[in-house]
Protein backbone atom coordinates (compact mmCIF):
# COMPACT_ATOMS: atom_id res chain seq x y z
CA UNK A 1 -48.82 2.64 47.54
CA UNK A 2 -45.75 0.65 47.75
CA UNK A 3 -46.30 -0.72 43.88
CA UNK A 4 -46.66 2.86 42.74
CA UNK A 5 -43.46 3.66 44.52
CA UNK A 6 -41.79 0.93 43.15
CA UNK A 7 -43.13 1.64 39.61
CA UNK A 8 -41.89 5.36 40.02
CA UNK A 9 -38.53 4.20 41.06
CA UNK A 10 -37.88 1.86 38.22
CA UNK A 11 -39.22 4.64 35.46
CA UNK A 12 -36.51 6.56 36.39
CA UNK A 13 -34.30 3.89 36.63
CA UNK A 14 -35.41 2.87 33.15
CA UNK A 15 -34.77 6.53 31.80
CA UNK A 16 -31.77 7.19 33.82
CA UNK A 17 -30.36 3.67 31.48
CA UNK A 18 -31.92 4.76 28.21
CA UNK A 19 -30.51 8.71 28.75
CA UNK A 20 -27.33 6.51 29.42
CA UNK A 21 -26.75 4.37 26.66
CA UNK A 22 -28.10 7.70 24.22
CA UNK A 23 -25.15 9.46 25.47
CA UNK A 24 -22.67 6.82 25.16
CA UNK A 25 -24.38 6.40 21.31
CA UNK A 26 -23.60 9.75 20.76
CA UNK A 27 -19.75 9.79 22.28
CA UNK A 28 -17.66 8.97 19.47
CA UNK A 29 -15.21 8.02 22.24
CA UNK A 30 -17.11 4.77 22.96
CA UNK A 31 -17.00 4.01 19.26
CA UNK A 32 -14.34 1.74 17.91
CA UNK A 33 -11.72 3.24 15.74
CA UNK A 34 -11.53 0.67 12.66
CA UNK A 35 -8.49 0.54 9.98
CA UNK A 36 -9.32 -1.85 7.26
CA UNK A 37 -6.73 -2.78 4.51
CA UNK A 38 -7.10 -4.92 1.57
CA UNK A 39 -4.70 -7.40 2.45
CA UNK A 40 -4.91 -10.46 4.86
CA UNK A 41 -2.82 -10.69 8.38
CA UNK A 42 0.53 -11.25 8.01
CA UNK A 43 2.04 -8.99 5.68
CA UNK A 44 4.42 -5.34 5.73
CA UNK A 45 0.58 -3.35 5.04
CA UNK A 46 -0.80 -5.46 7.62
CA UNK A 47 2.16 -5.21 10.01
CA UNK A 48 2.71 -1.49 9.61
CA UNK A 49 -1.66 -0.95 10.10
CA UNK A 50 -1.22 -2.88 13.43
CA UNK A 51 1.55 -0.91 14.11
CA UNK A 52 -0.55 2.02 13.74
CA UNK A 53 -3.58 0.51 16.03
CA UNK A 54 -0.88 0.59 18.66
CA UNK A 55 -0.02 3.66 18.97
CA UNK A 56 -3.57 5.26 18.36
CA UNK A 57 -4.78 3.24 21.29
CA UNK A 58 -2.31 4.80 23.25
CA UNK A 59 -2.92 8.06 22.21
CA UNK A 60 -6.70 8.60 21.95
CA UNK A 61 -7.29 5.75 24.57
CA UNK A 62 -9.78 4.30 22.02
CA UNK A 63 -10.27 1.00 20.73
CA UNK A 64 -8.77 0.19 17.50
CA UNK A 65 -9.21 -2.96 15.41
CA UNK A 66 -7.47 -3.72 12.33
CA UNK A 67 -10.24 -5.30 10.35
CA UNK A 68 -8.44 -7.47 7.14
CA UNK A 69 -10.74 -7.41 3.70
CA UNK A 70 -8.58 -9.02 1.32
CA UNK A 71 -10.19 -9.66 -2.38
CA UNK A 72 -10.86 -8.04 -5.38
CA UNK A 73 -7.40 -5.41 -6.54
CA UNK A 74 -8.13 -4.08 -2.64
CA UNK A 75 -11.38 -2.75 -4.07
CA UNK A 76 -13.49 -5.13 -1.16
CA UNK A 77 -11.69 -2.89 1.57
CA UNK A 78 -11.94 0.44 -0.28
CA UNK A 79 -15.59 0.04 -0.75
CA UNK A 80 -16.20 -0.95 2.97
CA UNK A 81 -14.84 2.62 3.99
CA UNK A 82 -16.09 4.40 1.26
CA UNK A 83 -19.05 2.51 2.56
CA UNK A 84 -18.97 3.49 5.62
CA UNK A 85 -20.51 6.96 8.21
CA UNK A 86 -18.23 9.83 7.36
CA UNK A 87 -17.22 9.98 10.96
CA UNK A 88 -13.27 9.25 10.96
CA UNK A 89 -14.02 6.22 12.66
CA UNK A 90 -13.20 4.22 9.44
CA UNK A 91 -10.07 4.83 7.79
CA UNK A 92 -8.95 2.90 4.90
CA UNK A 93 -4.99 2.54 4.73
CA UNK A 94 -3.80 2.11 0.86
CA UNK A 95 -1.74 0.91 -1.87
CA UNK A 96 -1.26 3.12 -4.58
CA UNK A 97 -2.65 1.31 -7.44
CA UNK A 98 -6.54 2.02 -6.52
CA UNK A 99 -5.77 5.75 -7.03
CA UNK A 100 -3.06 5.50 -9.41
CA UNK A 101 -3.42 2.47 -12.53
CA UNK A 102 -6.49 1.51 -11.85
CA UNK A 103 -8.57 4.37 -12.60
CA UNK A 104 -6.74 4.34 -16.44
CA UNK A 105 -6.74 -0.05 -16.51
CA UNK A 106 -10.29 -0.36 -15.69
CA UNK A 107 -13.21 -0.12 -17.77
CA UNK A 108 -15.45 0.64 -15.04
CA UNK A 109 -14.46 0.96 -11.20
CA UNK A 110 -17.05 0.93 -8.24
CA UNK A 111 -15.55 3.98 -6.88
CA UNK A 112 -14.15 7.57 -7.46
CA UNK A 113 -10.35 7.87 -6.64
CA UNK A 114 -10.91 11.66 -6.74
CA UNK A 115 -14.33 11.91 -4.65
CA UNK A 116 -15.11 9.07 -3.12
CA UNK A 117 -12.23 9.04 -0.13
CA UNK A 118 -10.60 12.32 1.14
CA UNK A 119 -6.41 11.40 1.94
CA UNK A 120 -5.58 12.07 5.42
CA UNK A 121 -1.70 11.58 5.41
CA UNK A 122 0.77 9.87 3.34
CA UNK A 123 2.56 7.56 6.06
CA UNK A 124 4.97 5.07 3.95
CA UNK A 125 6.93 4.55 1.05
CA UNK A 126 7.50 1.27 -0.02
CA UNK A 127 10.56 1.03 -2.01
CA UNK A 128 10.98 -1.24 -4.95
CA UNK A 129 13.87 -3.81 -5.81
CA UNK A 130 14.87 -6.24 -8.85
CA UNK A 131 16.29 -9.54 -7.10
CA UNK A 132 17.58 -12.66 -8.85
CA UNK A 133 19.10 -15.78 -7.60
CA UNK A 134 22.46 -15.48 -5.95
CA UNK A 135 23.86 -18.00 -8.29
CA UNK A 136 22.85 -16.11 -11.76
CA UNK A 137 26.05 -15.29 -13.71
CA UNK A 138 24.73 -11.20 -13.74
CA UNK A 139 25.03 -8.71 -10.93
CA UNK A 140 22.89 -5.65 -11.83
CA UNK A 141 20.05 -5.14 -13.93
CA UNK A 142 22.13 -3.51 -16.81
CA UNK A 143 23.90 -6.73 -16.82
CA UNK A 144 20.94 -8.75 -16.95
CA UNK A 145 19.62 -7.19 -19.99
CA UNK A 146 23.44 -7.60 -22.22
CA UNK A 147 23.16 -10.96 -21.08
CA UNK A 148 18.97 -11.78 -22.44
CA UNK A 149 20.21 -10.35 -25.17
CA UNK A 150 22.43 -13.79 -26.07
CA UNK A 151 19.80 -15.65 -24.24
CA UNK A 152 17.05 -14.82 -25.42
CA UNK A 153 15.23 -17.68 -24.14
CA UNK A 154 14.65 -16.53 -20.53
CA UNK A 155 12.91 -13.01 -20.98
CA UNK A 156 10.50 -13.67 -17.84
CA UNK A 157 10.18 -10.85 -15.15
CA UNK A 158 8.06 -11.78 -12.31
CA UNK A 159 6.01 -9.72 -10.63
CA UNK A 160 3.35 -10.20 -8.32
CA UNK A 161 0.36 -7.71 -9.51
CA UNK A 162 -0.03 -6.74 -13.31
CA UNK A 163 -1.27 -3.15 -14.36
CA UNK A 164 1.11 -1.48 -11.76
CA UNK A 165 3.72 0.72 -12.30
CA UNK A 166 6.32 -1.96 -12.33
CA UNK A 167 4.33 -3.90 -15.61
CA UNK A 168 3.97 -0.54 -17.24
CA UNK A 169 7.63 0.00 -16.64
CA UNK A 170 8.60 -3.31 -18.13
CA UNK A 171 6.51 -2.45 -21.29
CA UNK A 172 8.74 0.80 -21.61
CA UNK A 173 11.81 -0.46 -21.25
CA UNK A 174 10.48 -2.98 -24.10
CA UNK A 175 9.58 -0.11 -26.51
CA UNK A 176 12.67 1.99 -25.56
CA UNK A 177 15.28 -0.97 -25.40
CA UNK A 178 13.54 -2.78 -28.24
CA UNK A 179 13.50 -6.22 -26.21
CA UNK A 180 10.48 -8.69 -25.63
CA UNK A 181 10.88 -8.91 -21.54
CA UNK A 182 7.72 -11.01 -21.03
CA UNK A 183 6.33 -9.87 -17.54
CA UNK A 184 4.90 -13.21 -15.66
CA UNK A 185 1.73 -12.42 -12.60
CA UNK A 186 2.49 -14.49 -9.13
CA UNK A 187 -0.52 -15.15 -6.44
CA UNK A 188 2.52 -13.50 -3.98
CA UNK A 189 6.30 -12.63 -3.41
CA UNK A 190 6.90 -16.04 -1.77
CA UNK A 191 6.39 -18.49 -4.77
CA UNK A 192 8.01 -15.80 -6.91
CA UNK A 193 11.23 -15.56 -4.83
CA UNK A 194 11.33 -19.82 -4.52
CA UNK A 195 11.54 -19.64 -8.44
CA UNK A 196 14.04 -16.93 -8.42
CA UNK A 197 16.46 -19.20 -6.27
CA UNK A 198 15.61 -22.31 -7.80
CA UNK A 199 17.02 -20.64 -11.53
CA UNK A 200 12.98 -21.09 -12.61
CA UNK A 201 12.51 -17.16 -12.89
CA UNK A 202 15.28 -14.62 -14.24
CA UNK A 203 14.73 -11.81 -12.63
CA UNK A 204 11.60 -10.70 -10.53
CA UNK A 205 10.58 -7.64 -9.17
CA UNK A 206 8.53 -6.47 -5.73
CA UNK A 207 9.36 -4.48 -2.50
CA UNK A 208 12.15 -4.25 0.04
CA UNK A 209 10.15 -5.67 2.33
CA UNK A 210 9.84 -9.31 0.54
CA UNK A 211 12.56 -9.65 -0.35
CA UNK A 212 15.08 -8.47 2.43
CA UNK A 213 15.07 -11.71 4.01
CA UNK A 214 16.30 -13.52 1.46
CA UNK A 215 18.94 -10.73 0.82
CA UNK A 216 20.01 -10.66 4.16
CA UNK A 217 20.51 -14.87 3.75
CA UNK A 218 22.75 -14.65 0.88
CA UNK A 219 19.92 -16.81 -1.04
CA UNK A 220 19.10 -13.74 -3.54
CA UNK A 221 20.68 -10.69 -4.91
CA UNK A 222 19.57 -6.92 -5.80
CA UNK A 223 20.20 -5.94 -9.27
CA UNK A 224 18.91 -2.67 -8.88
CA UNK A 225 15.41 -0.14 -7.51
CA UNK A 226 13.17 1.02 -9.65
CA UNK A 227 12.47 4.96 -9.54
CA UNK A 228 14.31 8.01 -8.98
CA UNK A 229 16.14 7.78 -5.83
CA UNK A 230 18.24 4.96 -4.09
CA UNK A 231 16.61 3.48 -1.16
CA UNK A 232 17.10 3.97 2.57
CA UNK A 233 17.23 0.61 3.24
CA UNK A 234 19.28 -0.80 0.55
CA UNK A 235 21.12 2.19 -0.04
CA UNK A 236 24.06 0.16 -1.93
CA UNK A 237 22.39 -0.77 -4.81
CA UNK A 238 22.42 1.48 -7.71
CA UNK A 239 18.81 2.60 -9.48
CA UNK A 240 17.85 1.97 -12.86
CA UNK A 241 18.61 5.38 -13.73
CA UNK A 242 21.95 5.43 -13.29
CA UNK A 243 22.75 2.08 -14.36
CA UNK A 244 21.26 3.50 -17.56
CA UNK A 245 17.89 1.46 -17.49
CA UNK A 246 14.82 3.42 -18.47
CA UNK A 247 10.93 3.26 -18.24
CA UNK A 248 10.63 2.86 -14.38
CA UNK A 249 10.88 6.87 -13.69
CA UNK A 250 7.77 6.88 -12.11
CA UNK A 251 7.52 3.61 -10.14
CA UNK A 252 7.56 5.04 -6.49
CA UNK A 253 5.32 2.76 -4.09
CA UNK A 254 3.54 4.06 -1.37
CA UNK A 255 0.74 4.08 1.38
CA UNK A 256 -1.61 6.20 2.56
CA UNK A 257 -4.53 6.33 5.06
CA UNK A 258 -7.84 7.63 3.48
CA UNK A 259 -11.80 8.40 5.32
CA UNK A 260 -15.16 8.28 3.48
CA UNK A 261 -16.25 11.58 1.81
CA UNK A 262 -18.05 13.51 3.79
CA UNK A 263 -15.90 13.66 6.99
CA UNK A 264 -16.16 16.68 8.69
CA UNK A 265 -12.55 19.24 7.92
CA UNK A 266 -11.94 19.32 11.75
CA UNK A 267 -12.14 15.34 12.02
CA UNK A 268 -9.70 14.62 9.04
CA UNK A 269 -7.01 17.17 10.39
CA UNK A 270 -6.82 15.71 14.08
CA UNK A 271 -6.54 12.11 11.97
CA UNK A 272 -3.59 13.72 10.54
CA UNK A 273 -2.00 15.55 12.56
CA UNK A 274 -1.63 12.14 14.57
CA UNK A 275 -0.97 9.39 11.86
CA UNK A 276 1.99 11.93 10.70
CA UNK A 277 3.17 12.36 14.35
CA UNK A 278 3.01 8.63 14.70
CA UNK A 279 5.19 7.78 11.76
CA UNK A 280 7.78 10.77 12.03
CA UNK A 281 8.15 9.10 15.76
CA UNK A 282 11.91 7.96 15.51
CA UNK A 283 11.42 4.50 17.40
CA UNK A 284 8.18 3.47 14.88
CA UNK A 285 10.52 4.94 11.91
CA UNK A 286 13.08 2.25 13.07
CA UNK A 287 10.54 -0.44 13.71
CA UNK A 288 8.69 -0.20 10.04
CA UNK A 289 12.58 0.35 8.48
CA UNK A 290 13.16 -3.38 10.20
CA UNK A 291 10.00 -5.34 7.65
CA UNK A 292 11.29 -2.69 4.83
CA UNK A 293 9.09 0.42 4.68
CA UNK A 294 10.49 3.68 5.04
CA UNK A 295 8.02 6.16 6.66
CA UNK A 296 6.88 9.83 5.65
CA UNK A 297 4.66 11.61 7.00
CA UNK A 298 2.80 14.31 4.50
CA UNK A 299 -0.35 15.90 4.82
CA UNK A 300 -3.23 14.88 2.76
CA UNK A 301 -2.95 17.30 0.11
CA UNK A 302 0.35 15.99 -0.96
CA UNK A 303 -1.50 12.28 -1.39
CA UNK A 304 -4.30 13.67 -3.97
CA UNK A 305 -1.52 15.74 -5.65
CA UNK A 306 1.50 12.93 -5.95
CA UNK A 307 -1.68 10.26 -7.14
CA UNK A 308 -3.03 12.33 -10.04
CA UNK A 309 0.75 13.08 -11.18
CA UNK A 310 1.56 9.40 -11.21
CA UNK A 311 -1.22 8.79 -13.07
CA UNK A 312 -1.01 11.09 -15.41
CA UNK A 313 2.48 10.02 -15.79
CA UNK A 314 1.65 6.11 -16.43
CA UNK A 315 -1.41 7.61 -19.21
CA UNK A 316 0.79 7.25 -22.68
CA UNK A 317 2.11 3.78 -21.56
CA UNK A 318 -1.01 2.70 -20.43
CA UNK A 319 -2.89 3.53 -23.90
CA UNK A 320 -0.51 2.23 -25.64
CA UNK A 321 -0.07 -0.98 -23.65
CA UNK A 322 -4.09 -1.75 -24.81
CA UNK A 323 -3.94 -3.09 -21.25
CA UNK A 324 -7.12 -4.17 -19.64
CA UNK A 325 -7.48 -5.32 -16.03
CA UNK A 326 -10.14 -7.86 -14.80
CA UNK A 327 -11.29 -8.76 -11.56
């Protein structure tokens, strides 16, 4: 009698854990919240997704992990979430290139920029500079090119990805200028920057946010931003445009938080309703402005939209270029 009792009891106590642990299966609550980028620790994506991890943490009370896949154009950490249950417990945080140059630079990608990921919110913009060494006898980028003109010898722009939309703009400003500015790939902004100051490399070309150390030193110097509009954070330096330097019209940088197809409407718009609330907050604006990205804070829609312009946009050069990118 006692043995059956104690059987009985530790059924229920059996089912009462199994019911348990079903429920806690089925409460996305209990389910970690994971952001994976393409970049390792240590940089302004990686800095700005930690950021991020912060503040969701403290506003869903969830756990949130920032899981690094580094490799491979980004394409290791896009696959992961495209990868990955359409739940909104994976979210991808982006580059442009994926979406924009590298659907017209490679021959065949592993993913659809279009269907394979749904944008949640466009959360940064990631403006673009042209530094030199602080001891080069020019001062702005129109200056640079009068003076390769007479030495024609050092035609080298660095830059630290080819098939982006600063190589594309390089090969524009070639056709349109007639010059031979030879664009030259770095493994990263660092060994680029130490052959900028050591009189190695004319003229490179990356973000803000590598380069504003440096700037703030004294050991480099802006010649000028890429794009449209003057940036926030440099807003003393004159762009291209109106220093009257073409091709780089549509070289605007940017990031932007993605799921896997398939996630339910209701899940992607509480995702962005509160990554855009996050990075509209004035004291994270400030924070991110400090490692040089300016925050935004569009819907979605606006991601898919802005994408497919810019890579319409880049198309002609593109084709023309005969470029071909390679993992």
């Amino acid at each position: 009698m006692l043995y059956s009792s104690i059987a009985k009891v530790t059924a229920i106590a059996l089912g009462c854990a199994l019911l348990t642990h079903v429920a806690a299966a089925q409460d996305p609550s209990n389910t970690p919240i994971k952001i994976i980028i393409g970049f390792p620790a240590g940089g302004a994506l990686d800095s700005m997704s930690r950021a991020m991890a912060e503040k969701l943490r403290a506003d869903w009370g969830r756990t949130v992990i920032v899981d690094n896949r580094p490799g491979a154009s980004t394409h290791i950490a896009l696959l992961a979430v495209k990868r990955s249950p359409a739940d909104g417990n994976t979210i991808l945080i982006s580059p442009a290139p994926p979406f924009v140059t590298h659907p017209l630079t490679y021959d065949k990608l592993p993913f659809d920029p279009d269907k394979d990921l749904i944008p949640v919110a466009h959360l940064a913009d990631t403006p673009l500079v042209a530094t030199t060494s602080a001891s080069s006898p020019y001062s702005s980028m129109r200056d640079y090119l009068d003076w390769v003109k007479k030495n024609p010898q050092d035609t080298s722009v660095g830059m630290v990805t080819m098939g982006g939309v600063l190589h594309f703009g390089l090969l524009q400003l070639n056709q349109q200028r007639g010059l031979n500015l030879t664009p030259i790939a770095y493994k990263g902004a660092p060994p680029m920057l130490t052959d900028e100051i050591g009189g190695v490399l004319p003229v490179g070309m990356d973000t803000v946010a590598s380069a504003g150390e440096l700037g703030k030193a004294g050991k480099i110097k802006y010649l000028g931003v890429p794009g449209m509009e003057r940036s926030k954070l440099i807003p003393n330096v004159p762009t291209f445009q109106e220093q009257g330097v073409p091709g780089f019209e549509n070289a605007a940088s940017w990031y932007a938080a993605f799921v896997p197809a398939g996630t339910p409407p209701s899940v992607v718009s509480k995702l962005e309703k509160t990554m855009i609330k996050i990075v509209q907050d004035p004291e994270f604006s400030a924070r991110m402005a400090q490692i040089g990205i300016v925050t935004t804070g569009r819907p979605g829609a606006d991601v898919a939209a802005l994408a497919k312009k810019q890579r319409e946009a880049s198309r002609p050069m593109v084709e023309k270029s005969g470029y071909r990118a390679t993992q």
